[in-house]
Protein backbone atom coordinates (compact mmCIF):
# COMPACT_ATOMS: atom_id res chain seq x y z
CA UNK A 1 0.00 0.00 0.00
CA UNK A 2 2.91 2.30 0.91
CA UNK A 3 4.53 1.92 -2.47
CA UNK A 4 0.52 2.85 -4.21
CA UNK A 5 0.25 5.97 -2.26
CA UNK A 6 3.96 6.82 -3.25
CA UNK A 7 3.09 5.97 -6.90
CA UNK A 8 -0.41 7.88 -6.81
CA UNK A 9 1.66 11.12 -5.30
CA UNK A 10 4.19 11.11 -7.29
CA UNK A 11 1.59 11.20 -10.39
CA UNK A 12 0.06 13.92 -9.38
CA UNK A 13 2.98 16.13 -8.70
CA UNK A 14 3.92 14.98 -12.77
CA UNK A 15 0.37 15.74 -13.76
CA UNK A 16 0.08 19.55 -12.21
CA UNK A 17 3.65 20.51 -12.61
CA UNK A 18 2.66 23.05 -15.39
CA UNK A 19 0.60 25.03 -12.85
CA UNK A 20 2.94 24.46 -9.96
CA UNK A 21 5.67 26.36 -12.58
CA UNK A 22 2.57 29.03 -12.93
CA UNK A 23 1.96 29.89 -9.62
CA UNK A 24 5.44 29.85 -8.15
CA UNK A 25 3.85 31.31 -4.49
CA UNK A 26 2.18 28.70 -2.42
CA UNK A 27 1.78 26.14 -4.90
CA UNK A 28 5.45 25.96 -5.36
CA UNK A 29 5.92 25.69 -1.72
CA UNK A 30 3.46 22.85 -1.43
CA UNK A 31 4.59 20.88 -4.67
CA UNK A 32 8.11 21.03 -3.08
CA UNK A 33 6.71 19.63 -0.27
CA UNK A 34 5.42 16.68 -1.68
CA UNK A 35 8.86 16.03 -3.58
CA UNK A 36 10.20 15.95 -0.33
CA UNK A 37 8.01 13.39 1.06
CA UNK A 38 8.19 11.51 -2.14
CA UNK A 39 11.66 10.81 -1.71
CA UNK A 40 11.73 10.44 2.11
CA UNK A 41 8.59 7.69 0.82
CA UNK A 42 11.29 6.19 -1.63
CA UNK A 43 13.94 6.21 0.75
CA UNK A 44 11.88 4.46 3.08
CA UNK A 45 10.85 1.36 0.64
CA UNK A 46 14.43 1.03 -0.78
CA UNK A 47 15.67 0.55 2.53
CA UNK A 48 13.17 -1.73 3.73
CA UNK A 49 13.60 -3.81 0.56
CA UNK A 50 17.02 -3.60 0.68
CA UNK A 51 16.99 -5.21 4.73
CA UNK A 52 14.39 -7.90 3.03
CA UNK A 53 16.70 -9.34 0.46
CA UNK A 54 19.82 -9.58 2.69
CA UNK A 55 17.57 -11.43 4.86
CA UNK A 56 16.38 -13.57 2.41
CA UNK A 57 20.47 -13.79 1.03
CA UNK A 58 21.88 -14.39 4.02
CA UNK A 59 18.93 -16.94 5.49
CA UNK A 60 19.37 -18.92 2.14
CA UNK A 61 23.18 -19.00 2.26
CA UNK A 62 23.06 -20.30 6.09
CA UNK A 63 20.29 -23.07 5.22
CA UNK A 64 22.70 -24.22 2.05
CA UNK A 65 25.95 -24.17 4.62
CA UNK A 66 23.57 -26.00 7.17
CA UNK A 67 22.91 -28.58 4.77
CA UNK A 68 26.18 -29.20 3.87
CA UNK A 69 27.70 -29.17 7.47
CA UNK A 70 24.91 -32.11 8.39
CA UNK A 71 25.92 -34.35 5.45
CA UNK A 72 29.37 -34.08 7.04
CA UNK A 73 28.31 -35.51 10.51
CA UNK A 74 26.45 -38.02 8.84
CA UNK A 75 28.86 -39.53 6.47
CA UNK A 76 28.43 -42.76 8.32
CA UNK A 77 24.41 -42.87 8.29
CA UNK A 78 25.07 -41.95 4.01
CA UNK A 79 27.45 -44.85 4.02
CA UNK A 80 24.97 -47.14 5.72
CA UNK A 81 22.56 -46.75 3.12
CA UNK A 82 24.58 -46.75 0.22
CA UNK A 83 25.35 -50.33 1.28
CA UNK A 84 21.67 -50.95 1.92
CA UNK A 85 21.32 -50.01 -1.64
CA UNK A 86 24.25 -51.65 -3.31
CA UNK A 87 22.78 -54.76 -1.32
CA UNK A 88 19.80 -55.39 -3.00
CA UNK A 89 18.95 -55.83 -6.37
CA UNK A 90 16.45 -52.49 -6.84
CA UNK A 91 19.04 -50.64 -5.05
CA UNK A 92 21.78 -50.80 -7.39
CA UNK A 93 19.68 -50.59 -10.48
CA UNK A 94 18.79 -47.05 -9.34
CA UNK A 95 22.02 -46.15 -8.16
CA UNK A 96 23.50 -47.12 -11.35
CA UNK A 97 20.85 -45.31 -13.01
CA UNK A 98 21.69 -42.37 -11.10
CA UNK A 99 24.99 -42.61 -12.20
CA UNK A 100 24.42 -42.63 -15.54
CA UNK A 101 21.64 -39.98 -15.75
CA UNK A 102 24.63 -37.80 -14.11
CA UNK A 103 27.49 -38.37 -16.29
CA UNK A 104 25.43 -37.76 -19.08
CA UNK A 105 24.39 -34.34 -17.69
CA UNK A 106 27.48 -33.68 -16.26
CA UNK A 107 29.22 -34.07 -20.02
CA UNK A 108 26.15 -32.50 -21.66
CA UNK A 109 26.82 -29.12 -19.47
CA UNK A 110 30.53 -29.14 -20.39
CA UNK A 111 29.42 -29.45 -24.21
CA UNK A 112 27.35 -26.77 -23.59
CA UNK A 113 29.97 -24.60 -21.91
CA UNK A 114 32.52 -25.36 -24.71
CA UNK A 115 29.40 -24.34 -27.67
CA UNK A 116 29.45 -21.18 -25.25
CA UNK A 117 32.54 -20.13 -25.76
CA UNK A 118 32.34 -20.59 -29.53
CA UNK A 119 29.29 -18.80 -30.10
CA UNK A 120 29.69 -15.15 -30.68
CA UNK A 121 26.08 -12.99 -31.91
CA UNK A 122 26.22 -11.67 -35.45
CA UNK A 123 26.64 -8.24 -35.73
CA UNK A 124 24.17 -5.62 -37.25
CA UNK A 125 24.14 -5.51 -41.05
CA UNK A 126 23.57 -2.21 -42.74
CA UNK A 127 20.44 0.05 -43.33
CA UNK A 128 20.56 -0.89 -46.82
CA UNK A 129 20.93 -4.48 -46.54
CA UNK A 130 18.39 -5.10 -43.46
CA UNK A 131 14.58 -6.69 -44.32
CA UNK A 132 11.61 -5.10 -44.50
CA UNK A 133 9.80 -5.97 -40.77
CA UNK A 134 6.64 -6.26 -39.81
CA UNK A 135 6.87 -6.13 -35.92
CA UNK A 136 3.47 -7.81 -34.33
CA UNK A 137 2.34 -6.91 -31.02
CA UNK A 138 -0.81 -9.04 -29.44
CA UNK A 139 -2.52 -7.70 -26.38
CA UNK A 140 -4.86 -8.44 -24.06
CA UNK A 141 -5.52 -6.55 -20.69
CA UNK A 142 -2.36 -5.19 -21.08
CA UNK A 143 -3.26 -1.78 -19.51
CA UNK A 144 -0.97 1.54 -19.81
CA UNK A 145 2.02 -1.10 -20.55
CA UNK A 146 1.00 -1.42 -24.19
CA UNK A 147 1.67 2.13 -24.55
CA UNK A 148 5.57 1.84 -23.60
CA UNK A 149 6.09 -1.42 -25.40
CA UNK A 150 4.74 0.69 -28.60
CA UNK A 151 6.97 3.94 -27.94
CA UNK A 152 10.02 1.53 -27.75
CA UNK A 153 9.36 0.00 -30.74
CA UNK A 154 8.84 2.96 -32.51
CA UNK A 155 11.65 4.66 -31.47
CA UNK A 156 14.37 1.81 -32.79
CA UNK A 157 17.54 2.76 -34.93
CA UNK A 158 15.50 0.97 -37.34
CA UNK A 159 14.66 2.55 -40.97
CA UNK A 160 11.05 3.71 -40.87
CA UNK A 161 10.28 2.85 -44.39
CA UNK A 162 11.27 -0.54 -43.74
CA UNK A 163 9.29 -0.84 -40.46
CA UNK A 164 5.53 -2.01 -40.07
CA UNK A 165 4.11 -2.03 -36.65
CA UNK A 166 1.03 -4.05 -35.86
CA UNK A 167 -0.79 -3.94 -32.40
CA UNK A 168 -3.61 -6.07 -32.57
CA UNK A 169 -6.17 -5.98 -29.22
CA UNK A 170 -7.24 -9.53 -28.60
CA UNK A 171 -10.56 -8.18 -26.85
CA UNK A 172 -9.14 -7.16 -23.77
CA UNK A 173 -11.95 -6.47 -21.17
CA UNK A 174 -9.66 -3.31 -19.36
CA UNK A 175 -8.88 -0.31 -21.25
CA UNK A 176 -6.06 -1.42 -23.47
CA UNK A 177 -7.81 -0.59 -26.48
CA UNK A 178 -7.52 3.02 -25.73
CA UNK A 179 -4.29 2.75 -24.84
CA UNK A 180 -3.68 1.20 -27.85
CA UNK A 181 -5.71 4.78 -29.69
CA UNK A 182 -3.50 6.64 -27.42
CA UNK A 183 -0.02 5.29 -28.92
CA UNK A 184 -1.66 5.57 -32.20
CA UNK A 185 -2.45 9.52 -31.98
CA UNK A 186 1.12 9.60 -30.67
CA UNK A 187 3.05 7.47 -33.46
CA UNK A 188 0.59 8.04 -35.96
CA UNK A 189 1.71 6.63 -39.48
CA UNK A 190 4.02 4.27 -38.09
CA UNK A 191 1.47 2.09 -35.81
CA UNK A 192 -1.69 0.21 -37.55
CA UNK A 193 -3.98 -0.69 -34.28
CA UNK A 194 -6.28 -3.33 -34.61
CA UNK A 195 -9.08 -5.14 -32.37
CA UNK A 196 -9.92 -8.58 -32.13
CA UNK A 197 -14.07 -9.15 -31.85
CA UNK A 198 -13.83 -10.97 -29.06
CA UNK A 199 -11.24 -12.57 -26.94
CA UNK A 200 -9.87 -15.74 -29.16
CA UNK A 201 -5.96 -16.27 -27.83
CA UNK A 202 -2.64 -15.17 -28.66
CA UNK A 203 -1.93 -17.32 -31.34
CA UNK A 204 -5.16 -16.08 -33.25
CA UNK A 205 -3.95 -12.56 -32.72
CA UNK A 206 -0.73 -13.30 -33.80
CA UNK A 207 -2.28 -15.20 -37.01
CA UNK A 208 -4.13 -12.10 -37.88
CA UNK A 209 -0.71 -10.18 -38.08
CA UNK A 210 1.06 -12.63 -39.84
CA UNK A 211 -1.69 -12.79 -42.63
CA UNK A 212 -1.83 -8.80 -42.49
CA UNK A 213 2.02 -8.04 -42.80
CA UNK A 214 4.14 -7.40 -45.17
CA UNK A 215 7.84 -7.64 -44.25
CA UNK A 216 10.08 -10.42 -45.03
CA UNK A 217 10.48 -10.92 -41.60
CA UNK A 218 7.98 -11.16 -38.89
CA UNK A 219 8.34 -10.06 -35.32
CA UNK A 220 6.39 -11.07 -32.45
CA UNK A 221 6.72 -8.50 -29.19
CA UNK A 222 4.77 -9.53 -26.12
CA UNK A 223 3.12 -6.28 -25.00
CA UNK A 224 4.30 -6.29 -21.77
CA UNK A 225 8.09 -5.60 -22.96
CA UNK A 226 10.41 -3.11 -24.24
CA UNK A 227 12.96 -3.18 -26.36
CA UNK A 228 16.18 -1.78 -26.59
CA UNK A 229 16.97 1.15 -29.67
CA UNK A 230 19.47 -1.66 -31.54
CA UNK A 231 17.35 -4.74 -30.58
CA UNK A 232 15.13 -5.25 -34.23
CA UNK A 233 18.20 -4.70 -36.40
CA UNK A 234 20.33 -6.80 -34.12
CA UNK A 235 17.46 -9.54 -34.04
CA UNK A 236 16.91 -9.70 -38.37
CA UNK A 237 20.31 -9.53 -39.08
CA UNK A 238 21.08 -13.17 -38.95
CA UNK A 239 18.04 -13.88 -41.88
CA UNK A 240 20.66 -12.10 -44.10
CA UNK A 241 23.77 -13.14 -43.26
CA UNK A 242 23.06 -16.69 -43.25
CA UNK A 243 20.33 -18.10 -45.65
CA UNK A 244 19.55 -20.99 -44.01
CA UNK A 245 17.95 -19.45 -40.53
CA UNK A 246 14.23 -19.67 -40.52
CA UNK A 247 13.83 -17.83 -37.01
CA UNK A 248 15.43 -16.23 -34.02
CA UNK A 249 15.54 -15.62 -30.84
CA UNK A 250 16.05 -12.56 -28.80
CA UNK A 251 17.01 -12.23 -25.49
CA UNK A 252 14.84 -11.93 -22.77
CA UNK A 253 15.69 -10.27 -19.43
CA UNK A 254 13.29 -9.13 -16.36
CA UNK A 255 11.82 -5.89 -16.68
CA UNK A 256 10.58 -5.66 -13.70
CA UNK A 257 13.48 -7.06 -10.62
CA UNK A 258 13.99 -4.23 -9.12
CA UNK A 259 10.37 -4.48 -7.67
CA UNK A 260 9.93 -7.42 -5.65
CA UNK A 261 12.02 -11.00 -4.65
CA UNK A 262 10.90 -13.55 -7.35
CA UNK A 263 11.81 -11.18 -10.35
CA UNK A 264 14.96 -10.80 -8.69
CA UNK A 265 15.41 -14.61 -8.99
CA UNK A 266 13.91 -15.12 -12.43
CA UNK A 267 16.27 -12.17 -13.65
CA UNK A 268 19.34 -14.79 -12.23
CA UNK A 269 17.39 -17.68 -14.07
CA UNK A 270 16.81 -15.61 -17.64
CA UNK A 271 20.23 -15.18 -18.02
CA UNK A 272 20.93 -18.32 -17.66
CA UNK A 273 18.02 -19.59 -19.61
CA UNK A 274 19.30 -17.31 -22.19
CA UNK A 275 22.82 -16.01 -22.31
CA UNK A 276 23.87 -19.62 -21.68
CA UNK A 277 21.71 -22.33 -22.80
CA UNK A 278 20.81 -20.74 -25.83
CA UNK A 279 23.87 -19.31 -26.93
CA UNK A 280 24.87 -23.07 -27.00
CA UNK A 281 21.96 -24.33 -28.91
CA UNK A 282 22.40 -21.61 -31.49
CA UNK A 283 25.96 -23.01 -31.72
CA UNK A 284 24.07 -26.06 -32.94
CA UNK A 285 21.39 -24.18 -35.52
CA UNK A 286 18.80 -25.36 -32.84
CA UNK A 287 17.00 -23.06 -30.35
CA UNK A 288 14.04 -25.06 -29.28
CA UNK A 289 12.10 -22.26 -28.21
CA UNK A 290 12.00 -18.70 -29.64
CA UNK A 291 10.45 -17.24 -26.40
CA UNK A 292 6.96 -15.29 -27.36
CA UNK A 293 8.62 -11.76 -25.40
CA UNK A 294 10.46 -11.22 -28.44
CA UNK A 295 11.07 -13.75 -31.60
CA UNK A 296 11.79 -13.24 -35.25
CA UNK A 297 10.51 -15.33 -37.90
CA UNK A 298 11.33 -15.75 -41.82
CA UNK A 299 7.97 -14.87 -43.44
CA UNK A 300 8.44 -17.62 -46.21
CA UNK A 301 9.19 -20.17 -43.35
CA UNK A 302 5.93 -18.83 -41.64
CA UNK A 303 3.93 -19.43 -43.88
CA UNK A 304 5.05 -22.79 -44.81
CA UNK A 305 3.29 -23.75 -41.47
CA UNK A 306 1.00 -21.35 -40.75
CA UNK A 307 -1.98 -23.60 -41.60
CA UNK A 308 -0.81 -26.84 -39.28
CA UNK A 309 0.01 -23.98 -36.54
CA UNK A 310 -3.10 -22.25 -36.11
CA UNK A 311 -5.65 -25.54 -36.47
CA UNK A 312 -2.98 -27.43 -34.02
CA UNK A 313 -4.48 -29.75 -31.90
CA UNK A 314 -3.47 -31.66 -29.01
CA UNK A 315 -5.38 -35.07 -27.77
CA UNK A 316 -8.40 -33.55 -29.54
CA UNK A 317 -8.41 -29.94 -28.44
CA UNK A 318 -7.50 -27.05 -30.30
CA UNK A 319 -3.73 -25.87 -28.49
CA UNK A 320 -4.30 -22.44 -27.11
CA UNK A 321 -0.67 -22.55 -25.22
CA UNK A 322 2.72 -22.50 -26.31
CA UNK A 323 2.60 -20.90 -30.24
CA UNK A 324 5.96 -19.74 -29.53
CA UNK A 325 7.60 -23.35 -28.81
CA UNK A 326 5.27 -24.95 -31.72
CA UNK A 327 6.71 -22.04 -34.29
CA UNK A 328 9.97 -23.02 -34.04
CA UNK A 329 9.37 -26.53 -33.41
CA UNK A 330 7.68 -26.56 -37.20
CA UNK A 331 10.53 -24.37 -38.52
CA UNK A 332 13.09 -26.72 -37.19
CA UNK A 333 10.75 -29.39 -38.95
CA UNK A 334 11.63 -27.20 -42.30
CA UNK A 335 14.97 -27.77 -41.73
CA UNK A 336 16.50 -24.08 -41.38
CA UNK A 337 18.23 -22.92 -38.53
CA UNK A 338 17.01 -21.11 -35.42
CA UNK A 339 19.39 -19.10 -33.69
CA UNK A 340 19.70 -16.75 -30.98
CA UNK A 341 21.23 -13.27 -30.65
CA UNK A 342 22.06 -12.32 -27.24
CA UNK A 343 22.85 -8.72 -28.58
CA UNK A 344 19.15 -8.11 -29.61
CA UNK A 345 17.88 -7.35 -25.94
CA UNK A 346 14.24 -7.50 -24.66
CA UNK A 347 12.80 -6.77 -21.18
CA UNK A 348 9.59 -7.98 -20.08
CA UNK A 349 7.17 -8.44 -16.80
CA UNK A 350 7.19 -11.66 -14.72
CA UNK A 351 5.34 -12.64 -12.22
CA UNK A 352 5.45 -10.68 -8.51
CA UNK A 353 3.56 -12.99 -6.44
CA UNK A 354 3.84 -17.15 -6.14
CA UNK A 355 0.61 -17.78 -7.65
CA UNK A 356 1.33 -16.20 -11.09
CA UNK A 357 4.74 -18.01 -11.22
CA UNK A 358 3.49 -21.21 -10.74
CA UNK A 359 1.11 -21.20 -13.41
CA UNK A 360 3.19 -19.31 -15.75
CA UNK A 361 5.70 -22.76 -15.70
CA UNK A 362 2.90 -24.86 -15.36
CA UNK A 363 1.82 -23.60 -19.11
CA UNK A 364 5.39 -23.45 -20.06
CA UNK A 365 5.25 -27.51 -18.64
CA UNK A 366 2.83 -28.50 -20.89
CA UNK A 367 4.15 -27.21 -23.87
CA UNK A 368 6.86 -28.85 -23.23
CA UNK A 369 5.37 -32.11 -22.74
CA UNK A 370 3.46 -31.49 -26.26
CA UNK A 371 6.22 -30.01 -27.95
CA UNK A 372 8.79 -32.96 -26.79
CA UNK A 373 5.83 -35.11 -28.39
CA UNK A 374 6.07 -33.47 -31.51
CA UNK A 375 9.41 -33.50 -32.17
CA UNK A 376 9.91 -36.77 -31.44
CA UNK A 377 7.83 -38.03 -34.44
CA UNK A 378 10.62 -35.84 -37.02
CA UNK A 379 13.99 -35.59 -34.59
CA UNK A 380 15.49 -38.83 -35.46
CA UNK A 381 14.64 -38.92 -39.10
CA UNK A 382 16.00 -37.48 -42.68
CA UNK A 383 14.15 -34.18 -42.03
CA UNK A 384 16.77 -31.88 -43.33
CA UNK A 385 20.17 -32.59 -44.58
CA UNK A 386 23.39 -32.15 -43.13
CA UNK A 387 24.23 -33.08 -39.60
CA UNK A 388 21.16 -33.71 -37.22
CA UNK A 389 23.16 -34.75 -34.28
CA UNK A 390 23.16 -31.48 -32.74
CA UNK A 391 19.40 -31.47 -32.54
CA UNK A 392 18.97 -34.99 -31.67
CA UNK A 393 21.19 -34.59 -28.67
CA UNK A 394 19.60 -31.53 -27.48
CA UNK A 395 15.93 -33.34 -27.52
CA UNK A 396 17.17 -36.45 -26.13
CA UNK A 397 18.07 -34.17 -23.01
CA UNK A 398 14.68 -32.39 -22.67
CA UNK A 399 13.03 -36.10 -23.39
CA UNK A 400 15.41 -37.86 -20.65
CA UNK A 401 14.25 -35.01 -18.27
CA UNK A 402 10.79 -35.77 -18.54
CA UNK A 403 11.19 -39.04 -18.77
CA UNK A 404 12.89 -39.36 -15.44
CA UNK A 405 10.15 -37.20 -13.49
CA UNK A 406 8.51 -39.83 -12.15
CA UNK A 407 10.99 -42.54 -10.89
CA UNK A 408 12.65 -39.50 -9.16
CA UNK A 409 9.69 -38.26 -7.45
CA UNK A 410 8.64 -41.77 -6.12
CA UNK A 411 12.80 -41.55 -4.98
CA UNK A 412 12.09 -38.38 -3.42
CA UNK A 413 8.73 -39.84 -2.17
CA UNK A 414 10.32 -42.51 0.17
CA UNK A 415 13.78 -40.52 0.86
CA UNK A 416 11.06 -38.20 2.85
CA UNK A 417 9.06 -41.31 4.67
CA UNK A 418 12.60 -43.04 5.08
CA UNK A 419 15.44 -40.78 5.96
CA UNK A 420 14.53 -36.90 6.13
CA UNK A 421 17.65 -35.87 7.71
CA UNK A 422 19.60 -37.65 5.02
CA UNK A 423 16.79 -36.07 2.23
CA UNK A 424 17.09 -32.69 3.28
CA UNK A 425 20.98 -32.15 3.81
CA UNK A 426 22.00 -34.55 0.88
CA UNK A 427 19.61 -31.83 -1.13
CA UNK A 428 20.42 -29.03 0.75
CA UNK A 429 24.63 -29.93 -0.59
CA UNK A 430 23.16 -30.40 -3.94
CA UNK A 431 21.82 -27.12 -4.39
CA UNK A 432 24.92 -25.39 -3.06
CA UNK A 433 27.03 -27.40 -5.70
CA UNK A 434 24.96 -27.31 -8.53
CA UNK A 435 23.61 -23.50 -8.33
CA UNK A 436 27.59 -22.57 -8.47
CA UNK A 437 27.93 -22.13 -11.75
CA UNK A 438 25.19 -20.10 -12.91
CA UNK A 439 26.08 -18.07 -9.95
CA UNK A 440 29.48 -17.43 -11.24
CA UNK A 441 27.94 -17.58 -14.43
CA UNK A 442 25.73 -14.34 -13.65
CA UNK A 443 28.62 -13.02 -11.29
CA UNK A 444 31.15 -12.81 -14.47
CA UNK A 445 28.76 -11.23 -17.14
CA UNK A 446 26.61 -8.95 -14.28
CA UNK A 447 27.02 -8.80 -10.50
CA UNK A 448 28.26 -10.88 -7.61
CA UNK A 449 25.85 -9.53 -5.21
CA UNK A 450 22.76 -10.43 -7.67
CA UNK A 451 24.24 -13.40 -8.62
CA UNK A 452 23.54 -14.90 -5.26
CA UNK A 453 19.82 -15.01 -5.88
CA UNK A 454 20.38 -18.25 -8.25
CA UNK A 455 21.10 -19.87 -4.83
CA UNK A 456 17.56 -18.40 -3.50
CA UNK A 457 15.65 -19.53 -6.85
CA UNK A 458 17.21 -23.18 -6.77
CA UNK A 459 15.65 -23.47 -3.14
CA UNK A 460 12.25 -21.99 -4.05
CA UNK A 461 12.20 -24.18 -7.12
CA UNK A 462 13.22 -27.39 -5.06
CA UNK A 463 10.96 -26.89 -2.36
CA UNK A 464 8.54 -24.74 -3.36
CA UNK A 465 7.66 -26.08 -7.30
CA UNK A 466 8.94 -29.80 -7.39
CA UNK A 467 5.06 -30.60 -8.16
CA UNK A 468 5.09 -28.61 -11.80
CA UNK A 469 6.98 -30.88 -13.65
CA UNK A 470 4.98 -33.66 -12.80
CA UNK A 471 1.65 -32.22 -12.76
CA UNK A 472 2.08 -30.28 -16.20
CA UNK A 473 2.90 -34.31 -17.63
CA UNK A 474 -0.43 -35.46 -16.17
CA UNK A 475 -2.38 -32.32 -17.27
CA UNK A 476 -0.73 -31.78 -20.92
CA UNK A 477 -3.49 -32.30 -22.43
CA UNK A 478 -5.47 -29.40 -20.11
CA UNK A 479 -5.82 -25.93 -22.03
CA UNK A 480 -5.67 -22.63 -20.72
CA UNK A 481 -3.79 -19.38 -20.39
CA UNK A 482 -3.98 -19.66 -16.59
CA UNK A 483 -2.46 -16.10 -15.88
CA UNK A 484 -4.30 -13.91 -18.36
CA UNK A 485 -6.45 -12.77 -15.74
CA UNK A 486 -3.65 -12.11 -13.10
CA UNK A 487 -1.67 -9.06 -12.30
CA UNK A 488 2.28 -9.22 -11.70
């Protein structure tokens, strides 16, 4: 509430600052006032968040160390039951199991780390060389946020008369629509706005845009992100300097971690998510997923698919989730390349509060699930020449993870019924060892102080949503948004 009445102030000191300037008397006086208490207001919060997160920092960092000091005093209880294991039969089929499943990862994250290292993004081509765009922006109950996501796109080193914006309002029921008039008025010429009838999904908005452009290339901007002045010439770039690329993807950062704990976290796990795993599956011409906050397509490759992507169905029902991960999925089916370009820079709203995160992974889940499906009927066939191996790898990792769900959870299942203590600190050490590297990770290319929050995520994710995974593979089939009615 204290950061509202901040906000609400602080808007109306912005709104009446013409006649503050007018009447310099009293008015001043009072308007300076206000500032005052503004800041004093800011001051306040800052500090109060600031006491929050080292709490949160430091309380994370002694549970991790707590964890790993009790493994320590029970190295002869761990010892005990790795003989228990190794005794019977069952036992030692999982533990060798287990060993396999992590030499396998463990060699797939140093391939990854070397592909890192080799991939470099491709530079911006010039004016004259760069595609006509056609930049599509879907929206629904998007609010005030529509406005900036339109100002920013407008406002890219981009050449206008190669530029086409398209906002298309997918019959929000708040007042994005004139927000969407608003931006229009303001851009004029260089926005088209349109409105949906009624509310029929993001993938139907975004099929209306792709049948309505023009450019060579589309791009799809979620209208709850901006976009950085070099972002769409750094993002089309690669369609001319290699031939073969069908799409892109951009990369996504957190718009909004400054504000509260979990998009401080998620800003830790985006770079990671992006700046690392992708820029290794680029390496290999195969992004899975060109994330829907900020993608770039090849029209010709677009429209190749655009029929089997908008009537998609899944176990009967028409797919209203994941037409980001099914795009590129279908252009990977093509056989062009989907990169990523980690210079072409978007930053977008997560979710604030627990409930919107969890069902903002539990859609991502089930694409997943479906998408994984998908692939699997093309991945190990002649679906494009040249080397597949690359791509097969890379899907035989996301398939082995959700494969494994199950037998792991039943593991964690009776680890809790059987021997908590050795459950919780053998996890506990896990977590500290594992969430290492994308600290350091985040620690070189950013911050050390922010880097610390991958620790914090890891424990939320571990404790808090073990269940997603496992619950998105029983409910894949389920449709839904789930947070189109939620606020941040």
């Amino acid at each position: 509430m204290k950061t509202q009445a901040i906000a609400t102030t602080e808007t109306y000191f912005n709104d009446n600052i013409d006649s503050v300037v007018q009447h310099p008397a009293s008015k001043f006086a009072k308007a300076k006032s206000e500032k005052k208490v503004i800041s004093i207001a800011k001051a306040t919060v800052t500090t109060k968040r600031k006491i929050s997160n080292q709490i949160i920092l430091s309380a994370t960092m002694l549970l991790l160390v707590g964890g790993a000091t009790l493994v320590y005093f029970l190295q002869a209880d761990f010892q005990q039951f790795n003989q228990m294991r190794m005794s019977s039969t069952l036992g030692l089929t999982f533990l060798i199991l287990t060993l396999g499943l992590l030499l396998f990862k463990v060699s797939f994250l140093i391939y990854n780390v070397y592909l890192y290292f080799t991939y470099k993004p491709i530079e911006s081509v010039s004016d004259e060389l760069l595609p006509t765009v056609t930049v599509i922006v879907p929206a629904y109950n998007e609010g005030n946020l529509v406005l900036e996501t339109l100002r920013s796109i407008a406002n890219s080193d981009f050449p206008a008369k190669k530029l086409q914006i398209l906002a298309i309002d997918d019959g929000s029921k708040d007042d994005t629509w004139s927000w969407m008039q608003k931006a229009k008025a303001e851009l004029g010429d260089k926005l088209v706005i349109l409105q949906q009838p009624e509310n029929k999904g993001k993938r139907h908005a975004l099929y209306r845009g792709f049948n309505l452009g023009t450019g060579e290339v589309f791009v799809t901007i979620d209208s709850d992100s901006i976009i950085k002045k070099d972002t769409l010439r750094n993002l089309v770039s690669p369609f001319v300097v290699d031939a073969e690329c069908g799409a892109v993807a951009g990369n996504v950062k957190v718009l909004n971690n400054k504000n509260a704990i979990l998009p401080k976290m998620l800003n830790v796990s985006f770079v990671m998510s992006f700046e690392f795993v992708r820029s290794a599956e680029s390496q290999l011409g195969s992004v899975l997923c060109t994330p829907g906050a900020l993608a770039a397509y090849r029209s010709s490759a677009v429209f190749k698919c655009l029929p089997e992507w908008i009537d998609q169905k899944f176990m009967g029902q028409a797919s209203d989730i994941g037409e980001d991960r099914a795009m590129t999925n279908m252009i990977l089916k093509q056989g062009e390349k989907v990169l990523f370009q980690r210079n072409a820079v978007v930053l977008t709203d997560v979710p604030e509060q627990y409930k919107g995160l969890y069902k903002m992974f539990i859609r991502w889940g089930r694409s997943n699930v479906r998408e994984n499906l998908v692939m699997a009927n093309y991945v190990f066939k002649s679906y494009k020449e040249g080397s597949k191996a690359g791509t097969r790898l890379l899907f035989f990792n996301q398939f082995l993870t959700i494969v494994m769900t199950y037998p792991f959870l039943i593991f964690t299942a009776f680890m809790i019924a059987m021997h908590p203590l050795l459950f919780i600190s053998s996890t506990l050490l896990g977590i500290l060892v594992v969430s290492t590297f994308p600290v350091l990770f985040y620690a070189k290319r950013y911050s050390a102080s922010e880097s610390l929050w991958a620790y914090a995520y890891s424990v939320l994710y571990t404790f808090g949503l073990f269940w997603i995974a496992p619950y998105a593979i029983a409910t894949a089939g389920k449709s839904g948004w789930l947070t189109r009615e939620l606020t941040v």
